[in-house]
Every structure is written in C-alpha cells, then in structure tokens.
C-alpha atoms as a PDB file:
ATOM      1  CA  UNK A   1      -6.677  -0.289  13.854  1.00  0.00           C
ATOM      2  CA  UNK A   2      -5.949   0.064  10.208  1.00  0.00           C
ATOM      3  CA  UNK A   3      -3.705  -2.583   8.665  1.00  0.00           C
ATOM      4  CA  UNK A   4      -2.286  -2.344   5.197  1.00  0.00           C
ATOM      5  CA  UNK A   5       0.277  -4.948   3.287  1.00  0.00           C
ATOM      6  CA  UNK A   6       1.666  -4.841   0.297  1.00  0.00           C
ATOM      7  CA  UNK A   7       3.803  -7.532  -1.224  1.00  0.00           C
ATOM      8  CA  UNK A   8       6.278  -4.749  -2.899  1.00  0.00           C
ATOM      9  CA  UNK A   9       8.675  -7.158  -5.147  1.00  0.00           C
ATOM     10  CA  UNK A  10       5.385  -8.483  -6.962  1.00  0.00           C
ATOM     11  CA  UNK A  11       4.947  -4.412  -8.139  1.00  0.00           C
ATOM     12  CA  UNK A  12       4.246  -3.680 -11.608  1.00  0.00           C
ATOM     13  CA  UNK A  13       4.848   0.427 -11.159  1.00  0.00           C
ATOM     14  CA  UNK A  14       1.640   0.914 -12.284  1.00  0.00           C
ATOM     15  CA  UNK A  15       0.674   3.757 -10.076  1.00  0.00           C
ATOM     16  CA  UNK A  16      -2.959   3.370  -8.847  1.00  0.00           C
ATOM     17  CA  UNK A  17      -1.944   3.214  -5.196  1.00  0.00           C
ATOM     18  CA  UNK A  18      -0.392   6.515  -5.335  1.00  0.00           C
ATOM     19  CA  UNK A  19      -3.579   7.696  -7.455  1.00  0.00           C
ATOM     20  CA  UNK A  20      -5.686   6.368  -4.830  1.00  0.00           C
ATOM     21  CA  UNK A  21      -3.955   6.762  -1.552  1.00  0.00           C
ATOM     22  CA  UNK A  22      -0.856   9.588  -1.748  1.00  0.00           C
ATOM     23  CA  UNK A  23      -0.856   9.588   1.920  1.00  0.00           C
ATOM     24  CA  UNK A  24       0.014   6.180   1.986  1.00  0.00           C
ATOM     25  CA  UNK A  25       1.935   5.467  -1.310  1.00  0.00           C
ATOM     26  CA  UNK A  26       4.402   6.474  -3.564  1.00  0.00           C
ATOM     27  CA  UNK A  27       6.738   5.237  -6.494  1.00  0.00           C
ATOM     28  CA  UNK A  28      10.004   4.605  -5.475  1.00  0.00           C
ATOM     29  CA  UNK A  29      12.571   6.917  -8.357  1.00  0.00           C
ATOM     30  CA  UNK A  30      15.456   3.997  -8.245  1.00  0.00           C
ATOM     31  CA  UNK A  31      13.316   1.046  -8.762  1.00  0.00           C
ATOM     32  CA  UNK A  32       9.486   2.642 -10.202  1.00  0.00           C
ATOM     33  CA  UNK A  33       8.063   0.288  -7.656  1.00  0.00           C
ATOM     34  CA  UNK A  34       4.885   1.201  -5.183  1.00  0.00           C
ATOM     35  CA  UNK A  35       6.631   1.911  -0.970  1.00  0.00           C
ATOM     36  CA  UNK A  36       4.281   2.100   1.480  1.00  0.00           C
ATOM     37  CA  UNK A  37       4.854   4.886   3.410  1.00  0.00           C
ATOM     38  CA  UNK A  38       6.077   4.405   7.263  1.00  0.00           C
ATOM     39  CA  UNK A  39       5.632   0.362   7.295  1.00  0.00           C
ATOM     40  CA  UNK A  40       7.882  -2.540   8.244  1.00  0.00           C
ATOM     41  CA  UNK A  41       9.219  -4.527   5.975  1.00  0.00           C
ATOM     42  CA  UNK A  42       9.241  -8.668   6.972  1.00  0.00           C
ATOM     43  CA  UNK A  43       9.784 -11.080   4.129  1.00  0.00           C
ATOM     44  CA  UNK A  44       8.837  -8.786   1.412  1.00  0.00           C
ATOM     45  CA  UNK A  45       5.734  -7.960   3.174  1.00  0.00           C
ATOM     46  CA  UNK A  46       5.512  -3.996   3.446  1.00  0.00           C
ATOM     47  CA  UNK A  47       3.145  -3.983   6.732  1.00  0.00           C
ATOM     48  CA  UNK A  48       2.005  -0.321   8.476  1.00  0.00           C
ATOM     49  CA  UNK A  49      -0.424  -0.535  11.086  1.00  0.00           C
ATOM     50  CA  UNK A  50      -2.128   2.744  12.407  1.00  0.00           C
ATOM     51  CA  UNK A  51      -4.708   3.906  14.697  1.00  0.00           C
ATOM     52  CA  UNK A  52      -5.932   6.567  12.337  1.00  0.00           C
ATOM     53  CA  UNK A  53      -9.346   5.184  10.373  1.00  0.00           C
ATOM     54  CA  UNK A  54      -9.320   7.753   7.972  1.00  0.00           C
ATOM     55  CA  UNK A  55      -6.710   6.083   6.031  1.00  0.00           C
ATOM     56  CA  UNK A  56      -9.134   2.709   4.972  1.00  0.00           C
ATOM     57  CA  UNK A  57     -11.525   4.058   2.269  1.00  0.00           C
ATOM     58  CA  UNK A  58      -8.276   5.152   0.440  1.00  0.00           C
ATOM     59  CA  UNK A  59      -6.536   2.454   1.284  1.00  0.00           C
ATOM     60  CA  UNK A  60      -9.443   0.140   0.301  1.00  0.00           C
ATOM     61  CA  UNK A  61      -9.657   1.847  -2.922  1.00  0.00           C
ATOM     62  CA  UNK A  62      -6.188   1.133  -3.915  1.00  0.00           C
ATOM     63  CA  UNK A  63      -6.513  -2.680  -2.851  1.00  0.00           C
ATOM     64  CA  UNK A  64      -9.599  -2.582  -5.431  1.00  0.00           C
ATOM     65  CA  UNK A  65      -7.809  -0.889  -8.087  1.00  0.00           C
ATOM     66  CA  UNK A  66      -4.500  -2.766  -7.561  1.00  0.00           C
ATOM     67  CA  UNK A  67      -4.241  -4.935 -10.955  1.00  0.00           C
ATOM     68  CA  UNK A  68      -1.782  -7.066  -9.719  1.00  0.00           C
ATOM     69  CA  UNK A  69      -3.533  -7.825  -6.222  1.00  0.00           C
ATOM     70  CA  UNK A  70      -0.825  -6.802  -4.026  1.00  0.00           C
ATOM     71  CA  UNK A  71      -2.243  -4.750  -1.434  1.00  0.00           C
ATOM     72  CA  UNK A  72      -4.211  -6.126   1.816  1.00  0.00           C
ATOM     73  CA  UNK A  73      -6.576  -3.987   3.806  1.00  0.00           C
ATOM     74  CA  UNK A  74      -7.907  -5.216   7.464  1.00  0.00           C
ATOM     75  CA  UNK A  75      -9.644  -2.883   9.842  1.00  0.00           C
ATOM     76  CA  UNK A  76     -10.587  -3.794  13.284  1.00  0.00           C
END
C-alpha cells in the first residue's frame, strides 16, 4: 500500500509535484494550488491510499523536491 498526503492550504503553486508525479498531481486553475488526484480530504490533509506501487518513486520524488515540505510518502 502506497500512501500519499499533502497538506494542500500550505501550497505555494510551485509546480514540482505535477513535474514529478502527473499521475498523481495537478494545479488546481481557480486557486494555482497542487490537488492530489483521487484522495480524501480530512482537515486539510489531502490523503489517497492505493494498492498500485508504481506510483512511490514518483511520488517520492515530488516529496523530495517539494520546497515547502508538504507532501508525505509511506509505503508498506
């Protein structure tokens, strides 16, 4: 299981999620903030959860190149 967060309302629209992980990200056009594709929102935490492992490395590369620190990987 793949688990990604991102804490959305802390975004700075900088892009490098969507650079890193299109499958997973995009910029939102009303707001220029980061949404993570298919997730749950609770609290401001943007939360998806899939079975599919192929989605990490990407993933983990836009937690790395996050400037702003907003995005939380966990595999297990």
């Amino acid at each position: 299981m793949v688990i990604v967060t991102l804490q959305r309302d802390k975004c700075i629209g900088c892009n490098y999620c969507v650079e890193m992980a299109p499958g997973q990200f995009q910029m939102s056009k009303k707001d220029g903030k980061s949404v993570l594709l298919k997730s749950v929102n609770a609290k401001g935490f943007y939360t998806l959860k899939s079975a599919d492992h192929t989605i990490a490395e990407n993933c983990e590369l836009a937690q790395k190149a996050c400037p702003v620190h907003i995005i939380a990987v966990k595999t297990t």
